[in-house]
C-alpha atoms as a PDB file:
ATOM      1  CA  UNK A   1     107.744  86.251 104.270  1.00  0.00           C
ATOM      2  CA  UNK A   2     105.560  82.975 102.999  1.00  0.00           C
ATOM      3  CA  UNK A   3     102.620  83.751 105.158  1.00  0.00           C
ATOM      4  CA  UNK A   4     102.776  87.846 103.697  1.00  0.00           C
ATOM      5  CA  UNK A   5     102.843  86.344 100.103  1.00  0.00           C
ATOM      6  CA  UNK A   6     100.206  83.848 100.873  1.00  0.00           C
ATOM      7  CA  UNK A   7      98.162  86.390 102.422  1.00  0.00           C
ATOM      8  CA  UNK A   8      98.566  89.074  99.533  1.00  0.00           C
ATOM      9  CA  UNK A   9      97.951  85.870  97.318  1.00  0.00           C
ATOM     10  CA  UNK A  10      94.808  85.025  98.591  1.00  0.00           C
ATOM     11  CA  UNK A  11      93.847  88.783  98.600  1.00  0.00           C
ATOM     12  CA  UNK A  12      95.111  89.048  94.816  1.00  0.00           C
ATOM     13  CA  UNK A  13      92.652  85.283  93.648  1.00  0.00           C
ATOM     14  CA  UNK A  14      89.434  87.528  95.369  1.00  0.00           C
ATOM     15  CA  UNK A  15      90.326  90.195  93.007  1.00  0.00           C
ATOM     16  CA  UNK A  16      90.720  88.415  90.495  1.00  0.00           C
ATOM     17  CA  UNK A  17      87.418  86.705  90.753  1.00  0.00           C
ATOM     18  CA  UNK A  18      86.053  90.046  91.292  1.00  0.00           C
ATOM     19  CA  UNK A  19      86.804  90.589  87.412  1.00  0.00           C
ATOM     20  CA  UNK A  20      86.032  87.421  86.349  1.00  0.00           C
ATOM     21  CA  UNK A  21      89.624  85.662  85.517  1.00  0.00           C
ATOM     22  CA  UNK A  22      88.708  82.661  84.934  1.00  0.00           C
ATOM     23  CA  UNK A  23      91.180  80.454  86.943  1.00  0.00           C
ATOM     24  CA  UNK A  24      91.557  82.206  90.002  1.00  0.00           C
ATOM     25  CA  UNK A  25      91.247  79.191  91.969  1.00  0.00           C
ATOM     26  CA  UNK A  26      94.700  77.914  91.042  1.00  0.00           C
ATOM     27  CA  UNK A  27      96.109  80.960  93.044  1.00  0.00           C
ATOM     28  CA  UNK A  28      94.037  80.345  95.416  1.00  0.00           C
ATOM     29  CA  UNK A  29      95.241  77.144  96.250  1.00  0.00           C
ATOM     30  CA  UNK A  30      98.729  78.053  96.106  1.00  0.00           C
ATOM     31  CA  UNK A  31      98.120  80.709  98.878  1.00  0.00           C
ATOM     32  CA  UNK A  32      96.340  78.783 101.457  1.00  0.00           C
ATOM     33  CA  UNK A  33      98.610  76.142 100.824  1.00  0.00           C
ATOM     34  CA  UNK A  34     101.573  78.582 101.824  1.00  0.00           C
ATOM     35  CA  UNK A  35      99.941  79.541 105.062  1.00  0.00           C
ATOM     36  CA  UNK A  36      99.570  76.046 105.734  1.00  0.00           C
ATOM     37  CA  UNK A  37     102.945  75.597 105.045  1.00  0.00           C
ATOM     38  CA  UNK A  38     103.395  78.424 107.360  1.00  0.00           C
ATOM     39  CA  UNK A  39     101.334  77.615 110.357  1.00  0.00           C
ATOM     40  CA  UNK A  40     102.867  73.916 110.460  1.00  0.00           C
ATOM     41  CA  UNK A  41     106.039  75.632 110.825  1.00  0.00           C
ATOM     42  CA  UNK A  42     105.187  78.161 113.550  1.00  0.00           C
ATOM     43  CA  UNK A  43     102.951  75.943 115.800  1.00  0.00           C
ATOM     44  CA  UNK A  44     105.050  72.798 115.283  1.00  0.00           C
ATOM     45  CA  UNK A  45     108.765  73.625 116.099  1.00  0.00           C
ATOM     46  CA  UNK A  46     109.598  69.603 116.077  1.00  0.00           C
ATOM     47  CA  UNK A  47     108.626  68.972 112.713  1.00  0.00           C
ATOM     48  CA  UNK A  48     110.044  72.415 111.241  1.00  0.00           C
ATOM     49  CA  UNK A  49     113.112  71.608 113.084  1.00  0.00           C
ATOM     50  CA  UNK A  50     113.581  67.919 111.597  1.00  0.00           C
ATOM     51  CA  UNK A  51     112.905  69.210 107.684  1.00  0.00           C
ATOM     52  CA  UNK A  52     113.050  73.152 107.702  1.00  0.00           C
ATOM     53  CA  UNK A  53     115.434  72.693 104.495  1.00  0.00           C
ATOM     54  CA  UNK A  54     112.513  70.751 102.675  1.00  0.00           C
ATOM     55  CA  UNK A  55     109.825  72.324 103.629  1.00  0.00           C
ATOM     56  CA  UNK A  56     110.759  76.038 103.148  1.00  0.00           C
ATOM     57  CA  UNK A  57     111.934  74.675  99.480  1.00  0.00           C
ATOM     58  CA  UNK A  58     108.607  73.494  98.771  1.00  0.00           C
ATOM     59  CA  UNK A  59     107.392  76.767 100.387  1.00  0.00           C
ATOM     60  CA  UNK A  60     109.693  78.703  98.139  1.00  0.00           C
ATOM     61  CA  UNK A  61     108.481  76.478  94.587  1.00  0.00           C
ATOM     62  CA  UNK A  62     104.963  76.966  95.621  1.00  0.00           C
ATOM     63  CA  UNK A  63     105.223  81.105  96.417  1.00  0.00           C
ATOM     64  CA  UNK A  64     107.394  80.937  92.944  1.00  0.00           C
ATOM     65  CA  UNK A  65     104.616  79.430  91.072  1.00  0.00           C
ATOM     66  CA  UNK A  66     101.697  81.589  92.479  1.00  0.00           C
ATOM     67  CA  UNK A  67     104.146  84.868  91.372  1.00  0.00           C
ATOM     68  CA  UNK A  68     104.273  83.299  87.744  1.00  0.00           C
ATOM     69  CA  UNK A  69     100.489  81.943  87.823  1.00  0.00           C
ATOM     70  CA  UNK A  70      99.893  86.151  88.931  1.00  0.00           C
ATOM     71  CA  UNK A  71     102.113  87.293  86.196  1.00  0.00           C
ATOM     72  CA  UNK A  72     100.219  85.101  83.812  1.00  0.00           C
ATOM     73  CA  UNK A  73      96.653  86.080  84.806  1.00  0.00           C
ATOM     74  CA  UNK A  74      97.813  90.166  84.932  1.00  0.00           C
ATOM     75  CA  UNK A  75      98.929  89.314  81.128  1.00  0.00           C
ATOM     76  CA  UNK A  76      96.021  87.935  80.612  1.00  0.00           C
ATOM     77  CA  UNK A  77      93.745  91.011  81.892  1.00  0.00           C
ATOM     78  CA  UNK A  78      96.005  93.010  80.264  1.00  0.00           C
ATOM     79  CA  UNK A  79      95.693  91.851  76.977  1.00  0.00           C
ATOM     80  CA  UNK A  80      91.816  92.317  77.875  1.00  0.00           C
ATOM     81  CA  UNK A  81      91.997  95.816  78.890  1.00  0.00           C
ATOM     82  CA  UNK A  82      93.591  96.601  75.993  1.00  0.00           C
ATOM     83  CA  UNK A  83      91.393  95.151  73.528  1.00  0.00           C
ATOM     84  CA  UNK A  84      88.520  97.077  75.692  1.00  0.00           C
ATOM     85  CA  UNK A  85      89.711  99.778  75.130  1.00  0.00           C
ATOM     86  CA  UNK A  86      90.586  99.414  71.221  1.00  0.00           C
END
Protein backbone atom coordinates (compact mmCIF):
# COMPACT_ATOMS: atom_id res chain seq x y z
CA UNK A 1 0.00 0.00 0.00
CA UNK A 2 3.09 2.64 0.78
CA UNK A 3 4.87 1.93 -2.42
CA UNK A 4 1.09 2.46 -4.51
CA UNK A 5 0.74 5.84 -2.60
CA UNK A 6 4.29 6.76 -3.17
CA UNK A 7 4.04 5.88 -6.66
CA UNK A 8 0.62 7.79 -7.32
CA UNK A 9 2.47 10.55 -5.19
CA UNK A 10 5.23 10.98 -7.29
CA UNK A 11 2.88 10.77 -10.37
CA UNK A 12 0.50 13.48 -8.65
CA UNK A 13 4.14 16.24 -7.79
CA UNK A 14 4.77 15.79 -12.00
CA UNK A 15 1.34 17.02 -12.43
CA UNK A 16 1.47 19.35 -10.38
CA UNK A 17 4.55 20.89 -11.80
CA UNK A 18 2.94 20.46 -15.04
CA UNK A 19 0.57 23.44 -13.85
CA UNK A 20 2.94 25.25 -12.15
CA UNK A 21 2.10 24.67 -8.19
CA UNK A 22 4.61 26.10 -6.83
CA UNK A 23 5.83 23.60 -4.13
CA UNK A 24 5.55 20.45 -5.73
CA UNK A 25 8.79 19.37 -4.56
CA UNK A 26 7.63 18.86 -0.99
CA UNK A 27 5.41 15.95 -2.37
CA UNK A 28 7.89 14.90 -4.11
CA UNK A 29 10.04 14.17 -1.42
CA UNK A 30 7.51 12.58 0.60
CA UNK A 31 6.93 9.97 -2.22
CA UNK A 32 10.35 8.83 -2.97
CA UNK A 33 10.94 8.81 0.52
CA UNK A 34 7.98 6.20 0.91
CA UNK A 35 9.39 3.92 -1.71
CA UNK A 36 12.51 4.08 0.05
CA UNK A 37 10.85 3.26 2.98
CA UNK A 38 9.41 0.55 0.95
CA UNK A 39 12.29 -1.03 -0.82
CA UNK A 40 14.35 -1.18 2.61
CA UNK A 41 11.58 -3.21 3.77
CA UNK A 42 11.20 -5.65 0.86
CA UNK A 43 14.94 -6.25 0.05
CA UNK A 44 16.04 -6.21 3.70
CA UNK A 45 13.85 -8.72 5.70
CA UNK A 46 16.46 -8.40 8.85
CA UNK A 47 16.08 -4.90 9.39
CA UNK A 48 12.15 -4.82 8.63
CA UNK A 49 11.94 -7.68 10.93
CA UNK A 50 13.90 -5.96 13.97
CA UNK A 51 11.68 -2.44 13.65
CA UNK A 52 8.62 -3.18 11.27
CA UNK A 53 6.45 -1.35 14.13
CA UNK A 54 8.68 1.88 13.66
CA UNK A 55 9.24 1.98 10.46
CA UNK A 56 5.75 1.36 8.93
CA UNK A 57 4.70 4.28 11.58
CA UNK A 58 7.01 6.59 10.06
CA UNK A 59 5.80 5.16 6.69
CA UNK A 60 2.25 5.79 7.73
CA UNK A 61 3.12 9.82 9.15
CA UNK A 62 4.96 10.40 5.99
CA UNK A 63 2.01 8.89 3.38
CA UNK A 64 -0.38 11.00 5.96
CA UNK A 65 1.43 14.14 5.34
CA UNK A 66 1.85 13.85 1.48
CA UNK A 67 -2.34 13.17 1.49
CA UNK A 68 -2.68 16.57 3.49
CA UNK A 69 0.31 18.42 1.55
CA UNK A 70 -2.13 17.00 -1.82
CA UNK A 71 -5.24 18.22 -0.22
CA UNK A 72 -3.57 21.53 0.38
CA UNK A 73 -2.09 22.09 -3.11
CA UNK A 74 -5.73 20.77 -4.86
CA UNK A 75 -7.20 23.76 -2.54
CA UNK A 76 -4.87 25.74 -3.68
CA UNK A 77 -5.53 25.12 -7.61
CA UNK A 78 -8.86 25.20 -6.80
CA UNK A 79 -9.15 28.42 -5.47
CA UNK A 80 -7.16 29.29 -8.84
CA UNK A 81 -9.50 27.73 -11.16
CA UNK A 82 -12.08 29.43 -9.75
CA UNK A 83 -10.86 32.82 -9.83
CA UNK A 84 -9.98 31.88 -13.70
CA UNK A 85 -12.86 31.39 -14.38
CA UNK A 86 -14.61 34.49 -12.52
Amino acid sequence: MLMFRSVSGIAIALQLRRHYVIDWGTLMVFSVLGILLSFLMIFNPAFGGLSIVLWTGFAFLASGALSIVFALRLRKLHTFIQKELE
